[in-house]
Protein backbone atom coordinates (compact mmCIF):
# COMPACT_ATOMS: atom_id res chain seq x y z
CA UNK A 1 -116.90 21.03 65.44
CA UNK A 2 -115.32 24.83 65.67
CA UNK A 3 -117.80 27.50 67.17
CA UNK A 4 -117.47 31.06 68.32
CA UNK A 5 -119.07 32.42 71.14
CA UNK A 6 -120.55 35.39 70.50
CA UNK A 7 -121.43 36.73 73.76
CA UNK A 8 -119.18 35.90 76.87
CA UNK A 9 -118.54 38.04 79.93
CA UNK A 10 -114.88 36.89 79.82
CA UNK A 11 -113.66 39.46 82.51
CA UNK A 12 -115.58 37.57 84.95
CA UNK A 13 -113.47 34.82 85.02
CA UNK A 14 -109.85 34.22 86.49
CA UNK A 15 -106.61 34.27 84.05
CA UNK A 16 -106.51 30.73 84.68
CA UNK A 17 -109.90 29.83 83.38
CA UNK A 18 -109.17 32.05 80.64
CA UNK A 19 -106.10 30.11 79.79
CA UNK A 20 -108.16 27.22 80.05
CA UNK A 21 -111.18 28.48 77.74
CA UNK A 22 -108.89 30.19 75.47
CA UNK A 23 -106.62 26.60 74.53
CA UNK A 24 -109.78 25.07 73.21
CA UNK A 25 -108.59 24.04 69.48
CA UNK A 26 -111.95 23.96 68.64
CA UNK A 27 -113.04 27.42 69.93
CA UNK A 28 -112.44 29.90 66.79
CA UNK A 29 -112.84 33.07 69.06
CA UNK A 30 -115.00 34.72 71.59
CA UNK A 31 -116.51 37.99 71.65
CA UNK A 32 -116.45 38.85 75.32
CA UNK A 33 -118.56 42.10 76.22
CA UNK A 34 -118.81 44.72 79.02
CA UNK A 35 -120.30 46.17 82.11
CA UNK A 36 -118.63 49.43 82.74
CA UNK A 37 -115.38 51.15 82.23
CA UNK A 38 -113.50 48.74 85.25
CA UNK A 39 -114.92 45.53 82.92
CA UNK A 40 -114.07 47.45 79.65
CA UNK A 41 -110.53 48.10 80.67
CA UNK A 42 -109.84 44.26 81.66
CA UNK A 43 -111.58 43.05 78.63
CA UNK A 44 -109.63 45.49 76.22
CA UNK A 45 -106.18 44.60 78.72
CA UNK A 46 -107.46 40.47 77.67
CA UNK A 47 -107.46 41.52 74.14
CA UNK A 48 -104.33 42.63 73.88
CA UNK A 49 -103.14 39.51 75.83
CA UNK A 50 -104.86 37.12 73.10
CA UNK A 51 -105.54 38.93 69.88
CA UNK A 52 -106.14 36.07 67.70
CA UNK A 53 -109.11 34.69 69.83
CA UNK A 54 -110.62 37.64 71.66
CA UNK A 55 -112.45 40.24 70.00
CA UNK A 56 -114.62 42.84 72.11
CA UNK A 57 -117.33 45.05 73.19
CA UNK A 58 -116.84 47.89 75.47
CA UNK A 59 -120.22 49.25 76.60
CA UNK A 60 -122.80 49.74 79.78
CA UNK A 61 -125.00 46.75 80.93
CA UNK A 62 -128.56 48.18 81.76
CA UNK A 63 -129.54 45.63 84.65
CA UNK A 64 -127.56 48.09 86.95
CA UNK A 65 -127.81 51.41 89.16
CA UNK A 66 -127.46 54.19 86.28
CA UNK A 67 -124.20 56.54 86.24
CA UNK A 68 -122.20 58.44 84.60
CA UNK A 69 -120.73 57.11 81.44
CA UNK A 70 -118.86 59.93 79.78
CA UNK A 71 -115.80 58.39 81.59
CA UNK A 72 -116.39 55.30 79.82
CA UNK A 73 -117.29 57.07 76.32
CA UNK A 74 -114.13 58.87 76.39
CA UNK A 75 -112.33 55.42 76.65
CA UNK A 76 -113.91 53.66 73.85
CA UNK A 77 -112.81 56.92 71.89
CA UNK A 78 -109.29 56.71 72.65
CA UNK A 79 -109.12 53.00 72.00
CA UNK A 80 -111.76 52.77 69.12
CA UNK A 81 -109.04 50.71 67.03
CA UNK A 82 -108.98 48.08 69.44
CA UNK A 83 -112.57 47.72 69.98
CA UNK A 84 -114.98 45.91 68.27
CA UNK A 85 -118.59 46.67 68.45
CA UNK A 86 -120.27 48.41 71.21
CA UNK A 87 -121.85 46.61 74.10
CA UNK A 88 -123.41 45.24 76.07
CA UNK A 89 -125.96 48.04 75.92
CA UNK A 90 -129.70 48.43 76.66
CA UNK A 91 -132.29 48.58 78.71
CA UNK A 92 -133.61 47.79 82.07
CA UNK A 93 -136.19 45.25 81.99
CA UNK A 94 -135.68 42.99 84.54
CA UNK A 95 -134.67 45.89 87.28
CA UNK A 96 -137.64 47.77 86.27
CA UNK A 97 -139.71 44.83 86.69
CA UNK A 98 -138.37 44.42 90.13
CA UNK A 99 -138.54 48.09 91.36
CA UNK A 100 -142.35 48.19 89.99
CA UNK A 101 -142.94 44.83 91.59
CA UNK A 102 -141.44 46.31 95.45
CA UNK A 103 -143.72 49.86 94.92
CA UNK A 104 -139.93 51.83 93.93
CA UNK A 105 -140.03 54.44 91.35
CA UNK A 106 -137.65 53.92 88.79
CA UNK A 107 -136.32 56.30 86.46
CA UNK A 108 -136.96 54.77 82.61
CA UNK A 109 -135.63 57.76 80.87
CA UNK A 110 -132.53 57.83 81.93
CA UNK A 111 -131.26 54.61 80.91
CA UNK A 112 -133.26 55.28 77.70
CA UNK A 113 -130.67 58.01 77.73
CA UNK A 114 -127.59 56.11 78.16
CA UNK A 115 -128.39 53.86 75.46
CA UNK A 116 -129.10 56.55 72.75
CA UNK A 117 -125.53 57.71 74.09
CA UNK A 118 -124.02 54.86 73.23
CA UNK A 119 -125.81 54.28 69.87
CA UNK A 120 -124.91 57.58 68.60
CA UNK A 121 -121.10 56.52 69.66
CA UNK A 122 -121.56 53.70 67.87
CA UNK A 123 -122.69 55.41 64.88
CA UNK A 124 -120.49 58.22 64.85
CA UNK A 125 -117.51 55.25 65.53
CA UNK A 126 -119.31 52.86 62.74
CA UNK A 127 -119.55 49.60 65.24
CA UNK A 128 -121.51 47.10 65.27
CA UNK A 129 -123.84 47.28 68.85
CA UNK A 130 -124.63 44.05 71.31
CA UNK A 131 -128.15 44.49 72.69
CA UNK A 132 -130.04 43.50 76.17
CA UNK A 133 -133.56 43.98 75.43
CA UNK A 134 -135.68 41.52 75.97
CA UNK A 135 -139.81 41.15 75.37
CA UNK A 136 -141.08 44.75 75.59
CA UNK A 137 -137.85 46.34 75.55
CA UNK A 138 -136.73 44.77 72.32
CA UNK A 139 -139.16 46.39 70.39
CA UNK A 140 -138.29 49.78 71.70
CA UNK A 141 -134.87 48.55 70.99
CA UNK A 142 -135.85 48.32 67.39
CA UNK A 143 -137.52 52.12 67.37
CA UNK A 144 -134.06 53.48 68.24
CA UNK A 145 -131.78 52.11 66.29
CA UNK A 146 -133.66 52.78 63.35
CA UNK A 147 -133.91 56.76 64.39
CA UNK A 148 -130.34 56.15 64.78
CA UNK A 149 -129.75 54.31 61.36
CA UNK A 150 -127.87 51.34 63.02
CA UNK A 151 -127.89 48.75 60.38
CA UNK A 152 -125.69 46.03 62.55
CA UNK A 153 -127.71 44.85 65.55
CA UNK A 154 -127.24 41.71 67.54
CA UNK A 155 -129.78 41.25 70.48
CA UNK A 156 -127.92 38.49 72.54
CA UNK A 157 -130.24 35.80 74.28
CA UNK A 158 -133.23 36.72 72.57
CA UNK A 159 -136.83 36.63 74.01
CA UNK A 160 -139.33 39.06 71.91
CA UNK A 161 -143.07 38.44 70.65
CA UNK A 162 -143.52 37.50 67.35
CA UNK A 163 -144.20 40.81 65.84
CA UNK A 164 -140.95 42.17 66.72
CA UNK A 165 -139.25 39.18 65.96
CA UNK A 166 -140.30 39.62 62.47
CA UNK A 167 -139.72 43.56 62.25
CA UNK A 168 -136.05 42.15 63.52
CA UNK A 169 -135.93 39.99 60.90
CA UNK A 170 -136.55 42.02 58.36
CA UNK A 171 -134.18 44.67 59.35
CA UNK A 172 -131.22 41.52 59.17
CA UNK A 173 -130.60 42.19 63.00
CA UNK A 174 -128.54 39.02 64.55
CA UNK A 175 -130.02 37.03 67.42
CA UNK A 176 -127.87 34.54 69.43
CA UNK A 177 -128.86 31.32 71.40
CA UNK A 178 -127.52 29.95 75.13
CA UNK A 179 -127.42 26.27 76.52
CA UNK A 180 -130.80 27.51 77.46
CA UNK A 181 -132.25 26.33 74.20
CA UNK A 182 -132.06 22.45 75.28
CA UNK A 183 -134.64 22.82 77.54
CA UNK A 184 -136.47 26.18 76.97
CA UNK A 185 -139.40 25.79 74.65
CA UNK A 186 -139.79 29.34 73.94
CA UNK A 187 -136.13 30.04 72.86
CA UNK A 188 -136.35 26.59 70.81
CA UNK A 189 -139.18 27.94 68.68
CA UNK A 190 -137.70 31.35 68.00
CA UNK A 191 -134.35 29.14 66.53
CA UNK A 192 -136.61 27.41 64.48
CA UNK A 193 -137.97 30.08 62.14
CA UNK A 194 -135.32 32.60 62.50
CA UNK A 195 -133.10 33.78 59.46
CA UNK A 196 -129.89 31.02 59.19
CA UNK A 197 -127.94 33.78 57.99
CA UNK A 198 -128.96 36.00 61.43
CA UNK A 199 -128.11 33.44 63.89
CA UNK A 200 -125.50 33.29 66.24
CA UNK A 201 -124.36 30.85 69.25
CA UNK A 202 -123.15 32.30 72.94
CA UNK A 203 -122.77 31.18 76.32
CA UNK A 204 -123.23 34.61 78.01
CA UNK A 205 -121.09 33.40 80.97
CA UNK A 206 -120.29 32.65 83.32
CA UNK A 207 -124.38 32.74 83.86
CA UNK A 208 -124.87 29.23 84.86
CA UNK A 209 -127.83 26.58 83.56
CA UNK A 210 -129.96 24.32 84.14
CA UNK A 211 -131.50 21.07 82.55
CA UNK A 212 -128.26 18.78 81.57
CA UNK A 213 -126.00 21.80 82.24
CA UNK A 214 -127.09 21.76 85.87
CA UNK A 215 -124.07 22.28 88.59
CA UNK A 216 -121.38 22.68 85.59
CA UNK A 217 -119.20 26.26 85.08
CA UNK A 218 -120.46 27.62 81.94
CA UNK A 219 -117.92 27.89 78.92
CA UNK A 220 -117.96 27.63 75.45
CA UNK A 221 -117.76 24.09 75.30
CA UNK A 222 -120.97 23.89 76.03
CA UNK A 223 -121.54 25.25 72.13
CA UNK A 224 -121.18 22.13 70.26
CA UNK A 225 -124.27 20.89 72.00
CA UNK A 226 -126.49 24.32 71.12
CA UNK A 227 -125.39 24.08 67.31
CA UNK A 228 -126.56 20.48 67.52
CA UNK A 229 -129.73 21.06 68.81
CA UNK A 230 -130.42 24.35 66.14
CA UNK A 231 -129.30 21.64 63.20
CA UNK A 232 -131.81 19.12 64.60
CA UNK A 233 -134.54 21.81 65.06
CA UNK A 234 -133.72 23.14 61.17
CA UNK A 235 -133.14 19.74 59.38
CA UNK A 236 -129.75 20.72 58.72
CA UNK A 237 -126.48 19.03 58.86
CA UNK A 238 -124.67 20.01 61.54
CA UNK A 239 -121.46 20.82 59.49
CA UNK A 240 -123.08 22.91 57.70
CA UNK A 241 -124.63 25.14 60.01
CA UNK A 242 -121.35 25.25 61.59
CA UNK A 243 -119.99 27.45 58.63
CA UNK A 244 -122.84 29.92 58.64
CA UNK A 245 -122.50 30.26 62.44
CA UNK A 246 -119.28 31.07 62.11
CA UNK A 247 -120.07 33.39 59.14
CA UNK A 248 -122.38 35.27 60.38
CA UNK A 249 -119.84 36.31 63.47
CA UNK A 250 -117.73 37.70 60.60
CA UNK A 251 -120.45 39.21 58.58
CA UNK A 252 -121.50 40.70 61.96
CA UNK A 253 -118.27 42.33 62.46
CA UNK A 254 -117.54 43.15 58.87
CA UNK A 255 -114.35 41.56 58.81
């Protein structure tokens, strides 16, 4: 079975894991996102190493202290030839949640801020964007990149209510599934009734799991297992959902 991942924090792991990931005969490609501008310089420096299975995202992740990112805009300017789609990008859920939950003020707007930044880079640049918004955040998600007019969306690791998983939907954004979906009930149901044609696999790692992935480093070969379970939960043959996976990573990235 040949899978992509299509979310993978490959800078996080050493050159010799990469080597190791990256030999898979099976493994068609990755698309290994960013941080910052240190994790968007190793991942574009990784490209360059392995440009027939690496293609990338260069973006901010939101689950972190806000900062400057014109450094980091500049640099997916001057290398927009080499980079793929814009990401990881969004906003702050679970570090709001936390700061609320210890009495902190947090301030919202300005990572609301750095993500219309980064969509209006990505439209003026005409890339795809990789999304972390999750629940109530994905639907405010939704309201800017449609005042934005970004037609290519891909919320990695979904988890939305069923409103906004339809508005999604509709708008033919791409959702992606983790190991989690063995022996999460909620990410389960949301593979059953999504589009085929909007799906894609990803490990996000090296974020480790649980259930029969407990104590094991996460890579892609974990994969094979999630497409099986998305064919059982669809009534599909596995081969066969195989080819629209890896279709929709190409549709995704218009190549």
């Amino acid at each position: 079975m040949n899978y992509f991942d299509a979310h993978i924090h490959l800078e996080k792991y050493t050159d010799t894991e990469i080597d190791q990931i990256l030999r898979d005969p099976q493994l068609e490609g990755v698309l290994a996102v960013s941080m910052d501008l240190p994790s968007s310089e190793r991942t574009l420096a990784l490209k360059r190493r392995f440009p027939d299975k690496i293609r990338i995202a260069c973006g901010f992740h939101p689950e972190q202290e806000a900062q400057e990112v014109e450094p980091l805009v500049r640099f997916i300017q001057a290398h927009a030839d080499e980079i793929d789609a814009i990401g990881e990008i969004g906003l702050p859920y679970y570090l709001h949640q936390t700061n609320t939950q210890m009495g902190q003020s947090f301030h919202y707007l300005s990572y609301t801020e750095i993500l219309r930044t980064f969509l209006q880079l990505a439209k003026d640049l005409d890339k795809p964007v990789i999304l972390h918004a999750v629940y109530d955040d994905a639907a405010r998600a939704c309201d800017l990149l449609e005042e934005y007019g970004i037609r290519r969306a891909h919320f990695h690791w979904i988890k939305a209510d069923p409103s906004t998983l339809k508005r999604m939907a509709e708008h033919q954004y791409y959702v992606s599934f983790t190991p989690d979906i063995l022996y999460k009930k909620k990410t389960a149901d949301i593979a059953a009734i999504y589009p085929l044609s909007l799906i894609m696999v990803e490990t996000d790692g090296p974020w480790p799991f649980e259930g029969p992935f407990t104590g094991m480093k996460t890579t892609p070969t974990m994969l094979p297992e999630v497409i099986q379970h998305i064919a059982h939960l669809r009534q599909i043959n596995p081969v066969e959902l195989e080819a629209i996976l890896l279709n929709n990573v190409k549709q995704f990235l218009s190549e």
